[in-house]
PDB file of N, CA and C in Angstrom:
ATOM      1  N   UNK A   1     357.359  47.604 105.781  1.00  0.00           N
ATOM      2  CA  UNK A   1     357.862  46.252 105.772  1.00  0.00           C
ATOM      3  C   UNK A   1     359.385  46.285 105.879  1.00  0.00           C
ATOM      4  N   UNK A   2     359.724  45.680 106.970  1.00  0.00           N
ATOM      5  CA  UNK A   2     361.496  45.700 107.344  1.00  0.00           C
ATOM      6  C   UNK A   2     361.878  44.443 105.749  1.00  0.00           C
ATOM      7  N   UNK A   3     362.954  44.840 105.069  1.00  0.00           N
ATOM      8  CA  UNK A   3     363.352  43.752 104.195  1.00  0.00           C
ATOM      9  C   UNK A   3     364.949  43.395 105.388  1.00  0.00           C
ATOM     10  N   UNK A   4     364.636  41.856 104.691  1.00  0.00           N
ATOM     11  CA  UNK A   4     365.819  40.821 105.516  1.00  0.00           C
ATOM     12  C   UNK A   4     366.319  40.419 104.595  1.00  0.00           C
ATOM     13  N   UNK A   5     367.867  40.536 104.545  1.00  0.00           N
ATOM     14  CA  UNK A   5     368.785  40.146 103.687  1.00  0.00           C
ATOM     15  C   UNK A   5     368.932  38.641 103.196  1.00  0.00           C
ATOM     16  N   UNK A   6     369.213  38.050 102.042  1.00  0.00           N
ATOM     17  CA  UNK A   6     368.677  36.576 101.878  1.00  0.00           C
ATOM     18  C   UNK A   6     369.658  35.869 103.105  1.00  0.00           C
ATOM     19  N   UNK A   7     371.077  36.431 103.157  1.00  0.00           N
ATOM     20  CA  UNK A   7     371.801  35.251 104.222  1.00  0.00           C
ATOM     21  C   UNK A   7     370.818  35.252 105.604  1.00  0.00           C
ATOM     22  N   UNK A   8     370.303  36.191 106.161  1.00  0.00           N
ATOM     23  CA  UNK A   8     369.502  36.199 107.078  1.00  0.00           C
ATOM     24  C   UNK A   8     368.169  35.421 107.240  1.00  0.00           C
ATOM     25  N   UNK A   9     367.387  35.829 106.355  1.00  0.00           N
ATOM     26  CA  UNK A   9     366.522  34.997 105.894  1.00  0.00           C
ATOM     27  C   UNK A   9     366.514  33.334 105.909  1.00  0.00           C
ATOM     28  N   UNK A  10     367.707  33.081 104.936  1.00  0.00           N
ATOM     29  CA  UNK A  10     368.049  31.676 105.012  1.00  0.00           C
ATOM     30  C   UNK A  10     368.061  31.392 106.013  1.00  0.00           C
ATOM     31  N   UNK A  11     368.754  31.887 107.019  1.00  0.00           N
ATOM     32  CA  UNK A  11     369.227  31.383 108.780  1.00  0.00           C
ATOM     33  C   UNK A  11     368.072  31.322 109.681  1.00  0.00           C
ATOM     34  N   UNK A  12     367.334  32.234 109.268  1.00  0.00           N
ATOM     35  CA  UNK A  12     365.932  32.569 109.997  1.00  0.00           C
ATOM     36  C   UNK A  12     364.946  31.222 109.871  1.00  0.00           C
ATOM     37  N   UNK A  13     365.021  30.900 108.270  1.00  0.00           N
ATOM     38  CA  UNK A  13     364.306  29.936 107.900  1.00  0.00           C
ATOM     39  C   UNK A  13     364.971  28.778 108.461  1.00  0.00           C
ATOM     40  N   UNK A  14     365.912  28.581 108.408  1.00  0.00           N
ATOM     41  CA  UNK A  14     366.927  26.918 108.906  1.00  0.00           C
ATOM     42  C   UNK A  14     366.745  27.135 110.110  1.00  0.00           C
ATOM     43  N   UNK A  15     366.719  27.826 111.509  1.00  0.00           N
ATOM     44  CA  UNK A  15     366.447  28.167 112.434  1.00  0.00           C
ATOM     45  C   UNK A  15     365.161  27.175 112.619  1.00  0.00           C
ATOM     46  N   UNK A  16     364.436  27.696 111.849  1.00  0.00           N
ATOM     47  CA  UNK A  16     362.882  27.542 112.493  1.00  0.00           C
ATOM     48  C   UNK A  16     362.904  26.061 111.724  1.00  0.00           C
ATOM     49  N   UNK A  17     363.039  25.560 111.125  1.00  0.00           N
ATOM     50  CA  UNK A  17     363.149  24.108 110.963  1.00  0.00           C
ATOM     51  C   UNK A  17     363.414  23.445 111.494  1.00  0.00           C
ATOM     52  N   UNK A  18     364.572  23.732 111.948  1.00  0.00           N
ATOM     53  CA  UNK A  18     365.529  22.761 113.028  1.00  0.00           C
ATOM     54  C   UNK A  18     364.496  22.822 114.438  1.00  0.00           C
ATOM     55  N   UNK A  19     363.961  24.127 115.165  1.00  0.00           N
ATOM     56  CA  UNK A  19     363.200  24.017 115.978  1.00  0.00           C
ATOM     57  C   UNK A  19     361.997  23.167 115.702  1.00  0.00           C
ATOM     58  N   UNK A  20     361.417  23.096 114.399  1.00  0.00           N
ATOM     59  CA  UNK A  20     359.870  22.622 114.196  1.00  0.00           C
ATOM     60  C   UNK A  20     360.226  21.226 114.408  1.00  0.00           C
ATOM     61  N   UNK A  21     361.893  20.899 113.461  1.00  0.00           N
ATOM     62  CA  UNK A  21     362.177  19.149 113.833  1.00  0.00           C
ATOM     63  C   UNK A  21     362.972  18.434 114.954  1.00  0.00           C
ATOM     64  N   UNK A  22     362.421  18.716 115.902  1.00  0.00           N
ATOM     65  CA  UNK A  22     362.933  18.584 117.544  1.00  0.00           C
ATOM     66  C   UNK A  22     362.695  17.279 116.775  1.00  0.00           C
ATOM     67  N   UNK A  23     363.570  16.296 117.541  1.00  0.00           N
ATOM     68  CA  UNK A  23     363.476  15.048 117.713  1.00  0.00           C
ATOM     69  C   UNK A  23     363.279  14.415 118.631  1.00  0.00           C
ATOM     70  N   UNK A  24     361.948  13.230 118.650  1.00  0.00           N
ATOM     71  CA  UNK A  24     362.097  12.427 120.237  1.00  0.00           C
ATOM     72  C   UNK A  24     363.285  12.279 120.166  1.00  0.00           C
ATOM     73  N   UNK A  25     363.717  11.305 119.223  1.00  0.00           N
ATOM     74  CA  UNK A  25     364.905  10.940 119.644  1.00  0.00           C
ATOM     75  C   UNK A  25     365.935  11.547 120.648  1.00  0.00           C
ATOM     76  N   UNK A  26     366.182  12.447 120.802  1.00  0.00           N
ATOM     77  CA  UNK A  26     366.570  13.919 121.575  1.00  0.00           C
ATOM     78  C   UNK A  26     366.137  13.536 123.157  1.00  0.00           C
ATOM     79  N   UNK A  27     365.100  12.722 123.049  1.00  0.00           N
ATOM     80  CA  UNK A  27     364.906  12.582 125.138  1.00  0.00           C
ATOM     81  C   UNK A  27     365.367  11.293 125.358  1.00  0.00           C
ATOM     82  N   UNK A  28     366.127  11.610 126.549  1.00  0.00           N
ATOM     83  CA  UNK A  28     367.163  10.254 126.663  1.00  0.00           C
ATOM     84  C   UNK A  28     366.205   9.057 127.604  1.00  0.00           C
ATOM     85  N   UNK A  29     366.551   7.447 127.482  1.00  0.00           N
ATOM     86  CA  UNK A  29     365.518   7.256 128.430  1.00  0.00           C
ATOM     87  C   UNK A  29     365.178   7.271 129.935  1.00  0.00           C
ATOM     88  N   UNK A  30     365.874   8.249 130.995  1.00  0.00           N
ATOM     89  CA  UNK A  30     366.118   8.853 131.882  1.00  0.00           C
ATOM     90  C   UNK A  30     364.796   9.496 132.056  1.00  0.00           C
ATOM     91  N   UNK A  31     365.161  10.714 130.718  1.00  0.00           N
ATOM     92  CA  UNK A  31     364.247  11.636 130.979  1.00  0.00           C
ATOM     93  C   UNK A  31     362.529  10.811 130.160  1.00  0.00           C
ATOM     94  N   UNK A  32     362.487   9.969 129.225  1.00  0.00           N
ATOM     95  CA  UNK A  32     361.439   9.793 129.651  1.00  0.00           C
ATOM     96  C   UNK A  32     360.690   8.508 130.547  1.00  0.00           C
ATOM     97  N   UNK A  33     361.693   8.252 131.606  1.00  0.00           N
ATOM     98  CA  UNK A  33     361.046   8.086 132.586  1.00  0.00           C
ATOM     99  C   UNK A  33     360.576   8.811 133.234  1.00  0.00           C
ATOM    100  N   UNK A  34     361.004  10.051 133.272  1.00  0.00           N
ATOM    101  CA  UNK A  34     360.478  10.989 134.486  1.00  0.00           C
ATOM    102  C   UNK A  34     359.097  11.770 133.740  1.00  0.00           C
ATOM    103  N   UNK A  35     359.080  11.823 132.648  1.00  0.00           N
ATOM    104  CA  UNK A  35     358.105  12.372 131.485  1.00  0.00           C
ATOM    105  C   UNK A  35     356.911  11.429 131.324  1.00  0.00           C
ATOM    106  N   UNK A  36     356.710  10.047 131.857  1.00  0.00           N
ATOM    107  CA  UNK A  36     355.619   9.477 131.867  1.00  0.00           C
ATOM    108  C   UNK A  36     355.061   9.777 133.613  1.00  0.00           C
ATOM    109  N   UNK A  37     355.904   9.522 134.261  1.00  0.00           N
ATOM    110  CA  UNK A  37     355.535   9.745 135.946  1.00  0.00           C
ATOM    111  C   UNK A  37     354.828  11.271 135.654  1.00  0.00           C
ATOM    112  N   UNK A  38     355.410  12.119 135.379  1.00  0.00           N
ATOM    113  CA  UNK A  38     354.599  13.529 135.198  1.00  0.00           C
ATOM    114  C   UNK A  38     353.540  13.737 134.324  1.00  0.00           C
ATOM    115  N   UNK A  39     353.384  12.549 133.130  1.00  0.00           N
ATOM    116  CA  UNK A  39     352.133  12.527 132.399  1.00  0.00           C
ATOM    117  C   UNK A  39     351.322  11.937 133.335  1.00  0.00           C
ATOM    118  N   UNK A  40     351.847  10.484 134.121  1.00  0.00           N
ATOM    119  CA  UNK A  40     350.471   9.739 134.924  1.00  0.00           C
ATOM    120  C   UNK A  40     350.056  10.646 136.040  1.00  0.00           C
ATOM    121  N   UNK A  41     351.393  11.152 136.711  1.00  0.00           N
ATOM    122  CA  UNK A  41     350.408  11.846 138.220  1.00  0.00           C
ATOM    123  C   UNK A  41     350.139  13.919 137.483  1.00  0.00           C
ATOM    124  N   UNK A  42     351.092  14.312 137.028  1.00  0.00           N
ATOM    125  CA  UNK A  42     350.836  15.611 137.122  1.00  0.00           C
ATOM    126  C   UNK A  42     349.360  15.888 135.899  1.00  0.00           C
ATOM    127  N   UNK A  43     350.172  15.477 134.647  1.00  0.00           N
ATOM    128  CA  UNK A  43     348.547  15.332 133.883  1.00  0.00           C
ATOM    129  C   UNK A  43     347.167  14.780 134.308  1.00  0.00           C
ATOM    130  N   UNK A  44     347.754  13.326 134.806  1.00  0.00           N
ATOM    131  CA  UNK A  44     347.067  12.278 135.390  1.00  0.00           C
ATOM    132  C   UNK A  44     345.599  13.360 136.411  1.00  0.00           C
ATOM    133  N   UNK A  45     345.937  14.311 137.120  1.00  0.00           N
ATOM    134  CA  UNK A  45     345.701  15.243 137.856  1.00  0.00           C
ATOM    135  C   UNK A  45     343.940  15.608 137.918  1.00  0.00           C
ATOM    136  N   UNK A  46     344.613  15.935 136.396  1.00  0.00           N
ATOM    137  CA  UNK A  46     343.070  16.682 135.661  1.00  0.00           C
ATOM    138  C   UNK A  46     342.485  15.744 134.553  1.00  0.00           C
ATOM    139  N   UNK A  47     343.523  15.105 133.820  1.00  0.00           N
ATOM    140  CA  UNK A  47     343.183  14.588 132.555  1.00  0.00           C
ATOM    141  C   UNK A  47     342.515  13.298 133.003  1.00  0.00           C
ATOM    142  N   UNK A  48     342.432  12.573 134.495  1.00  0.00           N
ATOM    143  CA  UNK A  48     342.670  11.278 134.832  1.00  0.00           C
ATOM    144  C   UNK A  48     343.807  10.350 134.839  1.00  0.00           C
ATOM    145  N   UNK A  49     343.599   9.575 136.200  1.00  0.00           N
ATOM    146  CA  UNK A  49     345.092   8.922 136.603  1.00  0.00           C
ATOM    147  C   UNK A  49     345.093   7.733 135.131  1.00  0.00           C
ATOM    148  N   UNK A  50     344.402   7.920 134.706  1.00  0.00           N
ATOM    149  CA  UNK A  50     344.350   6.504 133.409  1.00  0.00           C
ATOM    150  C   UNK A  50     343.998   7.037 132.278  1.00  0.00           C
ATOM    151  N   UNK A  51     343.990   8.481 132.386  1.00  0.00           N
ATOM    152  CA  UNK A  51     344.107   9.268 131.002  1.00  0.00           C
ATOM    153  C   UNK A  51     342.769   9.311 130.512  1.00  0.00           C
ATOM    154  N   UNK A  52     341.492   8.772 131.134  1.00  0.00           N
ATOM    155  CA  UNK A  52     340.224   8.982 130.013  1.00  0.00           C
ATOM    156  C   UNK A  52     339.415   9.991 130.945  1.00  0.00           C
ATOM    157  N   UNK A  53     339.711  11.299 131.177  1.00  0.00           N
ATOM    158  CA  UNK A  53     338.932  12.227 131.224  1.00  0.00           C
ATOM    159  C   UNK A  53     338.976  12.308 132.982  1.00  0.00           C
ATOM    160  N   UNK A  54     338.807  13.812 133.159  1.00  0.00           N
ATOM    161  CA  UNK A  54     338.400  14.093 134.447  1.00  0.00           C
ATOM    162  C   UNK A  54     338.266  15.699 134.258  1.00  0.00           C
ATOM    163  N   UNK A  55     338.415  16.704 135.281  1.00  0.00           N
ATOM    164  CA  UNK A  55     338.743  18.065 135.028  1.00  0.00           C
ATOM    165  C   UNK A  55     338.889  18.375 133.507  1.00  0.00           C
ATOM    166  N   UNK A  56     339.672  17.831 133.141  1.00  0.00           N
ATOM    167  CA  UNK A  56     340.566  17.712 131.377  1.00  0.00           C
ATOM    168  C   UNK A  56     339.631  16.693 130.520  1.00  0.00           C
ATOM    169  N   UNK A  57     339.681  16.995 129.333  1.00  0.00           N
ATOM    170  CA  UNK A  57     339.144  15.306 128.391  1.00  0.00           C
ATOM    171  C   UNK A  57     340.393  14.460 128.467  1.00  0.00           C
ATOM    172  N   UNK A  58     339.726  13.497 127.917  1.00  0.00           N
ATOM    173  CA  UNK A  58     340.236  11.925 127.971  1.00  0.00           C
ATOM    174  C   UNK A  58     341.648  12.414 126.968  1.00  0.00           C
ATOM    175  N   UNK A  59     342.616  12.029 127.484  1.00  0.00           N
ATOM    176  CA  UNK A  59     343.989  11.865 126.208  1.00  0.00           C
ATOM    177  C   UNK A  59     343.827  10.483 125.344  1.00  0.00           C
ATOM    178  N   UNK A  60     343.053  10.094 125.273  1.00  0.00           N
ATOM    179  CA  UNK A  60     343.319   8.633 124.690  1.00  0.00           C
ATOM    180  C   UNK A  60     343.727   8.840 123.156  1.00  0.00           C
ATOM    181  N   UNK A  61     344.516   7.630 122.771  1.00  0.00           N
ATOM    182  CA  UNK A  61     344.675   7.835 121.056  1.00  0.00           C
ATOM    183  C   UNK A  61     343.562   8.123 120.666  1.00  0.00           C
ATOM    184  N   UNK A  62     342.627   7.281 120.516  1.00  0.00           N
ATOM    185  CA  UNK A  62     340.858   7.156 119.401  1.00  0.00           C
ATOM    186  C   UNK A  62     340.629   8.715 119.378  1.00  0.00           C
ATOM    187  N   UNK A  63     340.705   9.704 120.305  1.00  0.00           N
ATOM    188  CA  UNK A  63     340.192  10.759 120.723  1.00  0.00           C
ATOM    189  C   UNK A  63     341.280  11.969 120.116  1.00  0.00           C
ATOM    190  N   UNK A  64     342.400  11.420 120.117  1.00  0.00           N
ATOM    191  CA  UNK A  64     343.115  12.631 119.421  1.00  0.00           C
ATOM    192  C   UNK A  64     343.494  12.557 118.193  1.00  0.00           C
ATOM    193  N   UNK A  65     342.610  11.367 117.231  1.00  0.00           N
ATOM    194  CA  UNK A  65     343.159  11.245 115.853  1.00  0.00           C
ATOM    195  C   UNK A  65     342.516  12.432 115.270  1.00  0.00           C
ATOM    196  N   UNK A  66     343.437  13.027 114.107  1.00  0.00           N
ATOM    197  CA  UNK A  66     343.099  14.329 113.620  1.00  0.00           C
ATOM    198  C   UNK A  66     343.696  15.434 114.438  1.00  0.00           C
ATOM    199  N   UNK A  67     344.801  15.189 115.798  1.00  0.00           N
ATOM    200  CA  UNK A  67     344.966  16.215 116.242  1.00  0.00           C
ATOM    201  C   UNK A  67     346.858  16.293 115.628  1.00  0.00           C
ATOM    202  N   UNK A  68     347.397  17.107 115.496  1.00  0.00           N
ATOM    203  CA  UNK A  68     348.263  16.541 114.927  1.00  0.00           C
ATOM    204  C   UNK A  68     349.700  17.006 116.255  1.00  0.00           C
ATOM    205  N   UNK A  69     350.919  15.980 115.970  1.00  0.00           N
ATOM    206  CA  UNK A  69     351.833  15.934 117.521  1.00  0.00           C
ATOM    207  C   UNK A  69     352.094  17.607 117.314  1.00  0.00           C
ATOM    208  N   UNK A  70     352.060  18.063 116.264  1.00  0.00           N
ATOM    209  CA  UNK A  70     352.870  19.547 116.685  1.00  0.00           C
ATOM    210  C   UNK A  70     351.541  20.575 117.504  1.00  0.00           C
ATOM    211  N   UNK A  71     350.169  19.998 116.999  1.00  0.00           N
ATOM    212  CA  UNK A  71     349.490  20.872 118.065  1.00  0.00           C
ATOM    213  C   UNK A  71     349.206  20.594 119.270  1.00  0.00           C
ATOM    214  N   UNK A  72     349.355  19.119 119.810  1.00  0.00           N
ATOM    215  CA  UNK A  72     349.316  18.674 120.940  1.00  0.00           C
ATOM    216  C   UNK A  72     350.468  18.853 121.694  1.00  0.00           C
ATOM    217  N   UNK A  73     352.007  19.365 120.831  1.00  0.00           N
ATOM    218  CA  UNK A  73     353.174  19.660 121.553  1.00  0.00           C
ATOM    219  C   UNK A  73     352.982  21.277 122.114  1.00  0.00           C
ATOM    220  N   UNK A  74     352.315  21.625 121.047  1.00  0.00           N
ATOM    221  CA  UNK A  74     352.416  23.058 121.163  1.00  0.00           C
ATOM    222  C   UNK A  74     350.935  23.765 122.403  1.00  0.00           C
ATOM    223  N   UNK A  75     350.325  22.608 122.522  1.00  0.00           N
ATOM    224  CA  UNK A  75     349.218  22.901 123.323  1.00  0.00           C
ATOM    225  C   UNK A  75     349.732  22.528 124.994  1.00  0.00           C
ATOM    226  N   UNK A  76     350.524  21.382 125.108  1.00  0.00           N
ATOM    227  CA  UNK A  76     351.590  21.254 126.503  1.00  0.00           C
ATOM    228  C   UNK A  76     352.158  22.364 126.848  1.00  0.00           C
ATOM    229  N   UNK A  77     353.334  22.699 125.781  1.00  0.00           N
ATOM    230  CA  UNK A  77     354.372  23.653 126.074  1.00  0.00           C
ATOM    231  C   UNK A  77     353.288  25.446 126.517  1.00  0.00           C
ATOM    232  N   UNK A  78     351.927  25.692 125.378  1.00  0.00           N
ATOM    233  CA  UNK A  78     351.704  27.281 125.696  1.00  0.00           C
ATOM    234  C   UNK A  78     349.841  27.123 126.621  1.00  0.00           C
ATOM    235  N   UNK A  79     349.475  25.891 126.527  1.00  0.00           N
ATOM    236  CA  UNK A  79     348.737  25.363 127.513  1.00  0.00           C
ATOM    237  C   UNK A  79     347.577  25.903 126.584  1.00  0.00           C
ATOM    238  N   UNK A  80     346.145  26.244 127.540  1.00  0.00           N
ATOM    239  CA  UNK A  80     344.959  26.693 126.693  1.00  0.00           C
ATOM    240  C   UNK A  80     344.281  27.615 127.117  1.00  0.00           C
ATOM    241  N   UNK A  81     344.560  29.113 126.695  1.00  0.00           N
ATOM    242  CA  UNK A  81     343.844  30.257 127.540  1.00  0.00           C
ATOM    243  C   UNK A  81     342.046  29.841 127.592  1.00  0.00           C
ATOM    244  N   UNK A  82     341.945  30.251 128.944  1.00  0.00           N
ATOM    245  CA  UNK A  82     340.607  30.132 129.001  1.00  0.00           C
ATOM    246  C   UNK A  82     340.290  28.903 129.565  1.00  0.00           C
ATOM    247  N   UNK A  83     341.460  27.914 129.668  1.00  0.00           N
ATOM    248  CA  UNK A  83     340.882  26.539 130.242  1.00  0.00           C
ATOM    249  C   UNK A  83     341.815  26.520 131.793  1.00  0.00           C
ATOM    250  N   UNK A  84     341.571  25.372 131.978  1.00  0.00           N
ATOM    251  CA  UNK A  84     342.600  25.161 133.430  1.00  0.00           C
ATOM    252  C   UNK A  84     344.031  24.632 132.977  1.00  0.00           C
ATOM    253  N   UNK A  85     344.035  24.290 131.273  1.00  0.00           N
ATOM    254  CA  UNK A  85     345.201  23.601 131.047  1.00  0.00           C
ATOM    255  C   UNK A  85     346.362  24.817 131.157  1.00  0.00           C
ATOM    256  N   UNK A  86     347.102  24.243 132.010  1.00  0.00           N
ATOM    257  CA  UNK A  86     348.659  25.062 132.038  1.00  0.00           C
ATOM    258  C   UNK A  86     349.496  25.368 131.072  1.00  0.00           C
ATOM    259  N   UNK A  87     350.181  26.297 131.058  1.00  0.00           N
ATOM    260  CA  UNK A  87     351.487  25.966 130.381  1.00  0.00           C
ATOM    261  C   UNK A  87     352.735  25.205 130.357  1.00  0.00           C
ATOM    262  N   UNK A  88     353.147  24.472 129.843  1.00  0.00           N
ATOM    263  CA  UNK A  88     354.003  24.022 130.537  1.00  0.00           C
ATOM    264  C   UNK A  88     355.959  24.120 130.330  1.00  0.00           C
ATOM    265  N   UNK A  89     356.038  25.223 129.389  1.00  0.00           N
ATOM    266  CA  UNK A  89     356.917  25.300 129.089  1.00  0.00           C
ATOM    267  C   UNK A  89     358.279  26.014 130.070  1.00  0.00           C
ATOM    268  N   UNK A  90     357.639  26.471 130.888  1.00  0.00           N
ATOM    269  CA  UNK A  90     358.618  26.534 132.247  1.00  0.00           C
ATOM    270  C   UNK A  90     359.547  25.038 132.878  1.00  0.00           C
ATOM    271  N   UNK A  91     359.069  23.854 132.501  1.00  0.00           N
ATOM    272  CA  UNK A  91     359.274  23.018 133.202  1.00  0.00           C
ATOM    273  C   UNK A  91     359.446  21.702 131.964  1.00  0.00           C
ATOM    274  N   UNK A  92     359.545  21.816 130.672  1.00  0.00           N
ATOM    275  CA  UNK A  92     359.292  21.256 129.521  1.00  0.00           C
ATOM    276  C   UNK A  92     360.201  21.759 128.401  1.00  0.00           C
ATOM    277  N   UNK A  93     360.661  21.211 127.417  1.00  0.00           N
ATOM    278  CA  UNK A  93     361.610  21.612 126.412  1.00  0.00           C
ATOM    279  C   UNK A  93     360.565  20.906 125.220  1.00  0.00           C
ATOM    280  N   UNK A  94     361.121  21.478 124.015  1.00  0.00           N
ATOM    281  CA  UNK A  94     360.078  20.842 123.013  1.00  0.00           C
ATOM    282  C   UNK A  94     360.491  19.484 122.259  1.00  0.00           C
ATOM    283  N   UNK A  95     361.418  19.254 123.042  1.00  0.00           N
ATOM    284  CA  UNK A  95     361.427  17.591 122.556  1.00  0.00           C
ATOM    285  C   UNK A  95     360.425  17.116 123.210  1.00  0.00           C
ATOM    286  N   UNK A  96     360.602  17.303 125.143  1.00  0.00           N
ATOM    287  CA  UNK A  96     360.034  16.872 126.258  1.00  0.00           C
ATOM    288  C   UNK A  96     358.563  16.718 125.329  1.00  0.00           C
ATOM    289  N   UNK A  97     358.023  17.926 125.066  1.00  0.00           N
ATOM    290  CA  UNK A  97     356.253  17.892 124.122  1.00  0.00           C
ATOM    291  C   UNK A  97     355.808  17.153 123.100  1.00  0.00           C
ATOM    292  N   UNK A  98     357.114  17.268 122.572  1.00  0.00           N
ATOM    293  CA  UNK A  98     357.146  16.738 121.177  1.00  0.00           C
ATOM    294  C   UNK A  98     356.844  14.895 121.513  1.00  0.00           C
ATOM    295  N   UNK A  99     357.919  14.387 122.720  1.00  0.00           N
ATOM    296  CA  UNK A  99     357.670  13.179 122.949  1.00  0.00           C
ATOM    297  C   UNK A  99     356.600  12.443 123.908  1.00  0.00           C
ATOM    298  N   UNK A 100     355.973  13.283 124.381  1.00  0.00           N
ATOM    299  CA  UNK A 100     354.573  13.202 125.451  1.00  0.00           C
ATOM    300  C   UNK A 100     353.756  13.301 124.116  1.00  0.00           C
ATOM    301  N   UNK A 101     353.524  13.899 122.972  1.00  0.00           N
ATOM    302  CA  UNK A 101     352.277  14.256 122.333  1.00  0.00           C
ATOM    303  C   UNK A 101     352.558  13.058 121.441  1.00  0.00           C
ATOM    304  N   UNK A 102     353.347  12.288 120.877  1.00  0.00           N
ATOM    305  CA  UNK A 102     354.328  11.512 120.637  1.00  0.00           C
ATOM    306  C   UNK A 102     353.399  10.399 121.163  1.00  0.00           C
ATOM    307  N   UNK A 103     353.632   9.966 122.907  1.00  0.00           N
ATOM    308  CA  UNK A 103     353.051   8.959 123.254  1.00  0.00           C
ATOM    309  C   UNK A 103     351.982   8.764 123.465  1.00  0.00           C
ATOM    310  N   UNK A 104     351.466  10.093 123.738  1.00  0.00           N
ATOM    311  CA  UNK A 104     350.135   9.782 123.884  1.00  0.00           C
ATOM    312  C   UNK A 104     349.183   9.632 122.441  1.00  0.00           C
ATOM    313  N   UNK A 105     349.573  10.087 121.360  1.00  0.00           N
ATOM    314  CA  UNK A 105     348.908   9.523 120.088  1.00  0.00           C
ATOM    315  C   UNK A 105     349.060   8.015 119.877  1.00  0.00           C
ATOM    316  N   UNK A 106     349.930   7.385 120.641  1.00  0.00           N
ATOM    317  CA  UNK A 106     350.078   6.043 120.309  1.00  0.00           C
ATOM    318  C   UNK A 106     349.832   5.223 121.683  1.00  0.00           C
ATOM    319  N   UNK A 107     349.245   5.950 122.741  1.00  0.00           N
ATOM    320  CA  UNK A 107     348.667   5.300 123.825  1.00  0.00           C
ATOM    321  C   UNK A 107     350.133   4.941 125.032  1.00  0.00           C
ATOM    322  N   UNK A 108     349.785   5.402 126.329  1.00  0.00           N
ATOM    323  CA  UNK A 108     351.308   5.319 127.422  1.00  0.00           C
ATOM    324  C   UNK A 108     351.262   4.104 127.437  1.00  0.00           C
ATOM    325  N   UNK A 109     351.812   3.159 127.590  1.00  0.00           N
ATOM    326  CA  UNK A 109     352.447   2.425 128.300  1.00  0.00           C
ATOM    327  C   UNK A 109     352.894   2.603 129.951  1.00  0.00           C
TER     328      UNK A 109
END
């Protein structure tokens, strides 16, 4: 077992907080305009152009209660081995996830 010095530690730990508390707030509304156009057509794709199922299941709120935004952020950004869902963190930041998993628990607009 490597031991980590507490100042390290501390930093390690504040580190990973600050990452876990991405903020929507953080996507300007620029970018999520361009973040719903890529939910309706690029998700839209597989998931359906209206979000209730195709290739993909339905994103609808009713359907993802119990899922919680950090696993639906974290399921965008590292995708789902074994399925067709992508990764998407080449092309995505974890606000970007954070605020797609964000809207879609509360239904797009």
């Amino acid at each position: 077992m490597t031991k980590v010095s507490l100042p390290v530690a501390s930093m390690i730990l504040i580190g990973t907080i600050l990452m876990m508390n991405t903020s929507i707030a953080d996507v300007s509304v620029a970018r999520q305009t361009e973040l719903v156009y890529l939910l309706r057509q690029d998700c839209g794709s597989c998931h359906g152009m209206t979000l209730r199922g195709g290739l993909g299941p339905a994103l609808l709120p009713e359907l993802l209660i119990g899922k919680s935004e950090q696993f639906l952020s974290t399921t965008i950004l590292e995708g789902r081995p074994g399925t067709a869902m992508p990764a998407w963190k080449g092309m995505l930041n974890k606000a970007d996830a954070s605020w797609l998993a964000h809207q879609l628990q509360r239904g797009v607009q």
